[in-house]
N, C-alpha and C. Protein backbone atom coordinates (compact mmCIF):
# COMPACT_ATOMS: atom_id res chain seq x y z
N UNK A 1 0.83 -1.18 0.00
CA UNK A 1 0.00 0.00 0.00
C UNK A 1 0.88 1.25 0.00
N UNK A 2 0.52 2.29 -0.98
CA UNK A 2 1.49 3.62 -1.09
C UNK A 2 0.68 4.79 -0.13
N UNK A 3 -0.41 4.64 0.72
CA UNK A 3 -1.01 5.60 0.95
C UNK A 3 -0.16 5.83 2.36
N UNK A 4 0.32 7.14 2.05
CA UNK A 4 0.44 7.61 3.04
C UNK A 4 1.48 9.00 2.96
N UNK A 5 2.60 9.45 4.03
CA UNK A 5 3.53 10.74 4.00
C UNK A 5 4.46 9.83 4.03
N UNK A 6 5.30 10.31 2.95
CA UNK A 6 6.66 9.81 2.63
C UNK A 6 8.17 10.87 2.67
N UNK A 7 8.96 10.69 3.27
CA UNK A 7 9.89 11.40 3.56
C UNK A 7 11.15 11.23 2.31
N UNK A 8 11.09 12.05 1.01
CA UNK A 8 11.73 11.19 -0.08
C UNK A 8 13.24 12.06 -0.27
N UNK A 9 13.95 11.32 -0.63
CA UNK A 9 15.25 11.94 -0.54
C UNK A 9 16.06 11.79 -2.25
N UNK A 10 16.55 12.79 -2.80
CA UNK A 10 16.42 13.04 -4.42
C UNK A 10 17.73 13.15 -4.03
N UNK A 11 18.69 12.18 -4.81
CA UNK A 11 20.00 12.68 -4.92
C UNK A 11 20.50 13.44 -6.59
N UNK A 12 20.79 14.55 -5.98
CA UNK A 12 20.28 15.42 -7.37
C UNK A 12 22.22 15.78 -7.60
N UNK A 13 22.83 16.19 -8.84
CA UNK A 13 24.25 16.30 -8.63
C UNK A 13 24.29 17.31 -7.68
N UNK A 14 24.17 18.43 -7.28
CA UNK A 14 23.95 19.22 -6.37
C UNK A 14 24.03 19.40 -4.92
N UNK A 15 23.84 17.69 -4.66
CA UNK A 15 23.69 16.96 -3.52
C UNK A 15 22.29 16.37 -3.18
N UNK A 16 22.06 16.04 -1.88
CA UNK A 16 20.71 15.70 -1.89
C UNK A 16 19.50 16.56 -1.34
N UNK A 17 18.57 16.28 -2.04
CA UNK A 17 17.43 17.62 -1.60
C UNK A 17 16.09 16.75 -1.04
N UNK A 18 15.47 16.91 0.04
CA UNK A 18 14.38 16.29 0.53
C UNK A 18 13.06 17.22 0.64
N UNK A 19 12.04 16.20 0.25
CA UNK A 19 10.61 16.74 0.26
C UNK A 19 9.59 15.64 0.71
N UNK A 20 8.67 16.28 1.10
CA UNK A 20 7.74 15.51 2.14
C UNK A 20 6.51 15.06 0.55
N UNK A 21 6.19 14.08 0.64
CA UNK A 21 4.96 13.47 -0.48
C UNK A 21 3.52 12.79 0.21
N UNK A 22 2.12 13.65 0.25
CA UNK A 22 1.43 12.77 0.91
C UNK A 22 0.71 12.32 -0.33
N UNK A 23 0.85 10.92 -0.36
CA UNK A 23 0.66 10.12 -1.46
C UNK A 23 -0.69 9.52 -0.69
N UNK A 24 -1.79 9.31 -1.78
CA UNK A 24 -3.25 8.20 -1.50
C UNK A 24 -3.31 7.33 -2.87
N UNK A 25 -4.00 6.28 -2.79
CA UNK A 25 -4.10 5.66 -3.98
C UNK A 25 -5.65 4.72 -3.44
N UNK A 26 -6.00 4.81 -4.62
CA UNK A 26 -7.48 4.63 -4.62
C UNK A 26 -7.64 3.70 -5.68
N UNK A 27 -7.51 2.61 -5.67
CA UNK A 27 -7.52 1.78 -6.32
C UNK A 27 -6.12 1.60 -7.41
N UNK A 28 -5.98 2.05 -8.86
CA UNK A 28 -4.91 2.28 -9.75
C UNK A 28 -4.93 3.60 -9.99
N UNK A 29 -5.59 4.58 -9.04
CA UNK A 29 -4.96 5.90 -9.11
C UNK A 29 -4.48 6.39 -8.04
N UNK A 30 -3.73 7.08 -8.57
CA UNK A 30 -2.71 7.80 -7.12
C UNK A 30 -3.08 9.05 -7.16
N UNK A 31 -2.93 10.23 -6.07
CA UNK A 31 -3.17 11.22 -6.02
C UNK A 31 -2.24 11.61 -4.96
N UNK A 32 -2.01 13.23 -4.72
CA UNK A 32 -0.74 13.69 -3.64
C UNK A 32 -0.63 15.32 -3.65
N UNK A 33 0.09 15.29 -2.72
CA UNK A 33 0.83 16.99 -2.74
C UNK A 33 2.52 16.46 -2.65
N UNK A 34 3.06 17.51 -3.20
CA UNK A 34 4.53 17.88 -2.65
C UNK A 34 4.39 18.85 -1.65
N UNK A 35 5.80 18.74 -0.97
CA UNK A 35 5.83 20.02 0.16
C UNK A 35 6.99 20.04 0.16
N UNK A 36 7.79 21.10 -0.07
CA UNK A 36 9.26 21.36 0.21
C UNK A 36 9.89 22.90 0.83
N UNK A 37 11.28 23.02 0.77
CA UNK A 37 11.09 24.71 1.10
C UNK A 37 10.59 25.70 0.01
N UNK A 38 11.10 24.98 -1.70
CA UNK A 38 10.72 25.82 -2.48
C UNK A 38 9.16 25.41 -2.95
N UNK A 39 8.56 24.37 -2.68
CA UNK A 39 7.57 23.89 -3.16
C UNK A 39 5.95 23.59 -2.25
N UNK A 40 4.94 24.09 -2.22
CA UNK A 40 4.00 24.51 -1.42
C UNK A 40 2.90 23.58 -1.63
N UNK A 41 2.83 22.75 -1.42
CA UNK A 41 1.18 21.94 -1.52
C UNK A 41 1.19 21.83 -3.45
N UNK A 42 2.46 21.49 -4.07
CA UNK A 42 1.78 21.16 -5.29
C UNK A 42 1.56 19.51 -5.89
N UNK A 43 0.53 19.99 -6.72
CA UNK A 43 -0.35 18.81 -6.67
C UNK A 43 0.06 17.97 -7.75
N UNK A 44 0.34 16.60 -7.23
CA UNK A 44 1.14 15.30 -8.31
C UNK A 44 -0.08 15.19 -9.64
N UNK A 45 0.08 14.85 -10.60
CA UNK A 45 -0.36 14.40 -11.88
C UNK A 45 -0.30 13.43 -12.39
N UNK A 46 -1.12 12.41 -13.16
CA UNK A 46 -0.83 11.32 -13.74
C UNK A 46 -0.33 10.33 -13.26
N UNK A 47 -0.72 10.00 -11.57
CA UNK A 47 -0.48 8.90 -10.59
C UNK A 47 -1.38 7.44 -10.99
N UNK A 48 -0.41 6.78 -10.81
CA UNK A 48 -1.02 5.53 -11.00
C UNK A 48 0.09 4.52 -10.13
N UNK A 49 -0.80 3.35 -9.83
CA UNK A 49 -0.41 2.12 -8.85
C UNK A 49 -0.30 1.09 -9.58
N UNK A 50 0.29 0.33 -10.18
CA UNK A 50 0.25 -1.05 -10.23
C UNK A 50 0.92 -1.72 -9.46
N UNK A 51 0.36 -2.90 -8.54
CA UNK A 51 0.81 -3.74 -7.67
C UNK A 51 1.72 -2.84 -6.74
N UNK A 52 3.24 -2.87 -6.79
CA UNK A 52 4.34 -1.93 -5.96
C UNK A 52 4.82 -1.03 -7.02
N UNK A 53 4.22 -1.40 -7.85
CA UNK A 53 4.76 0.25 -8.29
C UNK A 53 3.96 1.31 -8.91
N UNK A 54 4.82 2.66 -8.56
CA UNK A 54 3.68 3.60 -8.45
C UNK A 54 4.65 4.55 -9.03
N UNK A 55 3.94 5.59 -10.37
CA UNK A 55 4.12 6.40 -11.41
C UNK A 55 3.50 7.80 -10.70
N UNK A 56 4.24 9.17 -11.57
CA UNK A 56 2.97 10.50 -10.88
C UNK A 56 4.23 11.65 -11.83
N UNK A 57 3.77 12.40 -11.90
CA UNK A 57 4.15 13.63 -12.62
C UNK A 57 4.03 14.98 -11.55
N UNK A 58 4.40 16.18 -12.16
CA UNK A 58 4.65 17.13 -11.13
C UNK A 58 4.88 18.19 -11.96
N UNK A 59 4.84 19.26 -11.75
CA UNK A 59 5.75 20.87 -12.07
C UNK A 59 6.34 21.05 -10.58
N UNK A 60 8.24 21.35 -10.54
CA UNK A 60 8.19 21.49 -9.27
C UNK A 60 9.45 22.57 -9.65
N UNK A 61 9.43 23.67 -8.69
CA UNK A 61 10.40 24.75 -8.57
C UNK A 61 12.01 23.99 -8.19
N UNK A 62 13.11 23.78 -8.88
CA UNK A 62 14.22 23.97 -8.26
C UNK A 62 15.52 25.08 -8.45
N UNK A 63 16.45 24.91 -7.62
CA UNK A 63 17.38 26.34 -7.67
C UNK A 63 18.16 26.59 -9.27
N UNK A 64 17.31 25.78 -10.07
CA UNK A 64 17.83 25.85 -11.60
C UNK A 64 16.34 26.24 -12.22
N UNK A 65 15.93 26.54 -11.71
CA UNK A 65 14.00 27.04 -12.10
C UNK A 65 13.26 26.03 -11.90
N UNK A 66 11.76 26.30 -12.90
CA UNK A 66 10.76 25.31 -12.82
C UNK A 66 11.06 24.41 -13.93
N UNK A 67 10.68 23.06 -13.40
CA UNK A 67 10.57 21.82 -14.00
C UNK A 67 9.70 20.88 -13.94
N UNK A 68 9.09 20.03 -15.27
CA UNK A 68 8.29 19.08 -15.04
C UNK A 68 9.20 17.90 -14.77
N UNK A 69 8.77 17.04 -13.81
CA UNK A 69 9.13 15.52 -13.40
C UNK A 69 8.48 14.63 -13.49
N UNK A 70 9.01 13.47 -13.40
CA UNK A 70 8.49 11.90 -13.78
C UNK A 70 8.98 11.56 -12.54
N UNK A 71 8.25 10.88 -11.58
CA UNK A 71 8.88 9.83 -10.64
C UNK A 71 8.04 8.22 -10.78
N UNK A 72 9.14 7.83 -11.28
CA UNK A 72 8.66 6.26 -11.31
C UNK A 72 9.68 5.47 -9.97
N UNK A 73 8.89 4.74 -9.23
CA UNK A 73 9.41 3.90 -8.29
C UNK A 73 8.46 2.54 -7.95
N UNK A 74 9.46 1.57 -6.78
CA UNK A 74 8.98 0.65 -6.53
C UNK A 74 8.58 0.65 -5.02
N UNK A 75 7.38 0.13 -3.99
CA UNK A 75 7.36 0.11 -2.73
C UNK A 75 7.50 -1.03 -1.96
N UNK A 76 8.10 -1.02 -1.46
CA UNK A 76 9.05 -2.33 -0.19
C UNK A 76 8.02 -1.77 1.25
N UNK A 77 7.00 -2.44 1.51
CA UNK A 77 6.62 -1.91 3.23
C UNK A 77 6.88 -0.44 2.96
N UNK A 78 7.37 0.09 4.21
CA UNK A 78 7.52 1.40 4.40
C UNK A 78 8.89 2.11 3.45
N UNK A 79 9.26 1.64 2.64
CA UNK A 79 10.64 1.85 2.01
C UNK A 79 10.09 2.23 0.42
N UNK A 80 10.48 3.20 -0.20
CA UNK A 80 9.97 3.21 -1.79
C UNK A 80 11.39 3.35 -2.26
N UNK A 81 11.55 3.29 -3.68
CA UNK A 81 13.26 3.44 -4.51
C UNK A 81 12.97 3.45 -6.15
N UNK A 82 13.03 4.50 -6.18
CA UNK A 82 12.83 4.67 -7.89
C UNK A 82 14.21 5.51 -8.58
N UNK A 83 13.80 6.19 -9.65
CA UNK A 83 14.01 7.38 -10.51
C UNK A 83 12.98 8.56 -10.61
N UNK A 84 13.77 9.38 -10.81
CA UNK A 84 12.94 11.10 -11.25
C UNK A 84 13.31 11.68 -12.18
N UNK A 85 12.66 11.87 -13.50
CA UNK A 85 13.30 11.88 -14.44
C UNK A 85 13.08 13.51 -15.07
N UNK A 86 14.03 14.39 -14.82
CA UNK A 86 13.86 15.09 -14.92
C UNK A 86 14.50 16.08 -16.44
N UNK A 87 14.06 17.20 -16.88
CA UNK A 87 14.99 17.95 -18.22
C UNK A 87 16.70 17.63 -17.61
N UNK A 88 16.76 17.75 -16.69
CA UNK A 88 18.50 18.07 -16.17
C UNK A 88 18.92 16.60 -16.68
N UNK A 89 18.15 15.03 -16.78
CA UNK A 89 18.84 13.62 -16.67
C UNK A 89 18.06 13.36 -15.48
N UNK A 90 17.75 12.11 -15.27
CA UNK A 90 17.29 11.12 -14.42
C UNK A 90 17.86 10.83 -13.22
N UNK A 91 17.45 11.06 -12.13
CA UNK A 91 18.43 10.77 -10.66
C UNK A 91 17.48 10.09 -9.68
N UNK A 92 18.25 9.24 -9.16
CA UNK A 92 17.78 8.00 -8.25
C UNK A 92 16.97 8.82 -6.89
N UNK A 93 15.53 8.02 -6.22
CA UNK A 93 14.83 8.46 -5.57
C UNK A 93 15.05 7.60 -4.38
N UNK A 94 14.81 7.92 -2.93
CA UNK A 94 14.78 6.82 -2.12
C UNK A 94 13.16 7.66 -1.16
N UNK A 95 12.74 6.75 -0.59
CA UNK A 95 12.00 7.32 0.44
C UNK A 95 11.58 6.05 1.37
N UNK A 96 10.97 6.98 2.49
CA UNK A 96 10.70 6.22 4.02
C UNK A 96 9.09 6.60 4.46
N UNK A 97 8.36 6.16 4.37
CA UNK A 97 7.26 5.72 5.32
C UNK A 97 7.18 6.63 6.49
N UNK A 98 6.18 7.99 6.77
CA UNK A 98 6.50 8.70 7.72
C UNK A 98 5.22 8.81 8.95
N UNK A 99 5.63 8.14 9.98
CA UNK A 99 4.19 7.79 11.10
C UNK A 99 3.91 6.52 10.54
């Protein structure tokens, strides 16, 4: 099950940058906010679940401007691990299960 706040950690070349994801999924759709310092309640796109893995899109502000993203990952229990595929190149996702 992906529903829930996920504590996700983007290792971006830059170093690593973290943002909070409250992810729901409702059958094979997903739905969410981001929350970060540069990023305010924005709302994921094009979420979907199959089995452990779970797809979603985004517009999200970083210190190189705005960008659309792809995060495709897989969920382990409280553990998720994908990619984010962003204009800059694709960089590995990790996240944790939060509460």
């Amino acid at each position: 099950m992906v529903t829930g706040n996920w504590e996700v950690i983007i290792a971006t070349p830059m170093g690593k940058m973290e943002i909070m994801v409250d992810l729901e999924a409702n059958g094979n759709e997903l739905t969410g906010v981001i929350n970060s310092k540069q990023n305010k309640n924005v709302p994921i796109k094009d979420g979907k679940v199959n089995g452990n893995d779970v797809s979603f899109s985004a517009s999200i502000k970083t210190p190189l401007g705005s960008t659309d993203v792809t995060v495709t990952a897989t969920v382990d229990g409280d553990s998720m691990a994908g990619q984010m595929i962003t204009k800059f190149g694709a960089v590995n996702v990790t996240a944790s299960r939060q509460g």
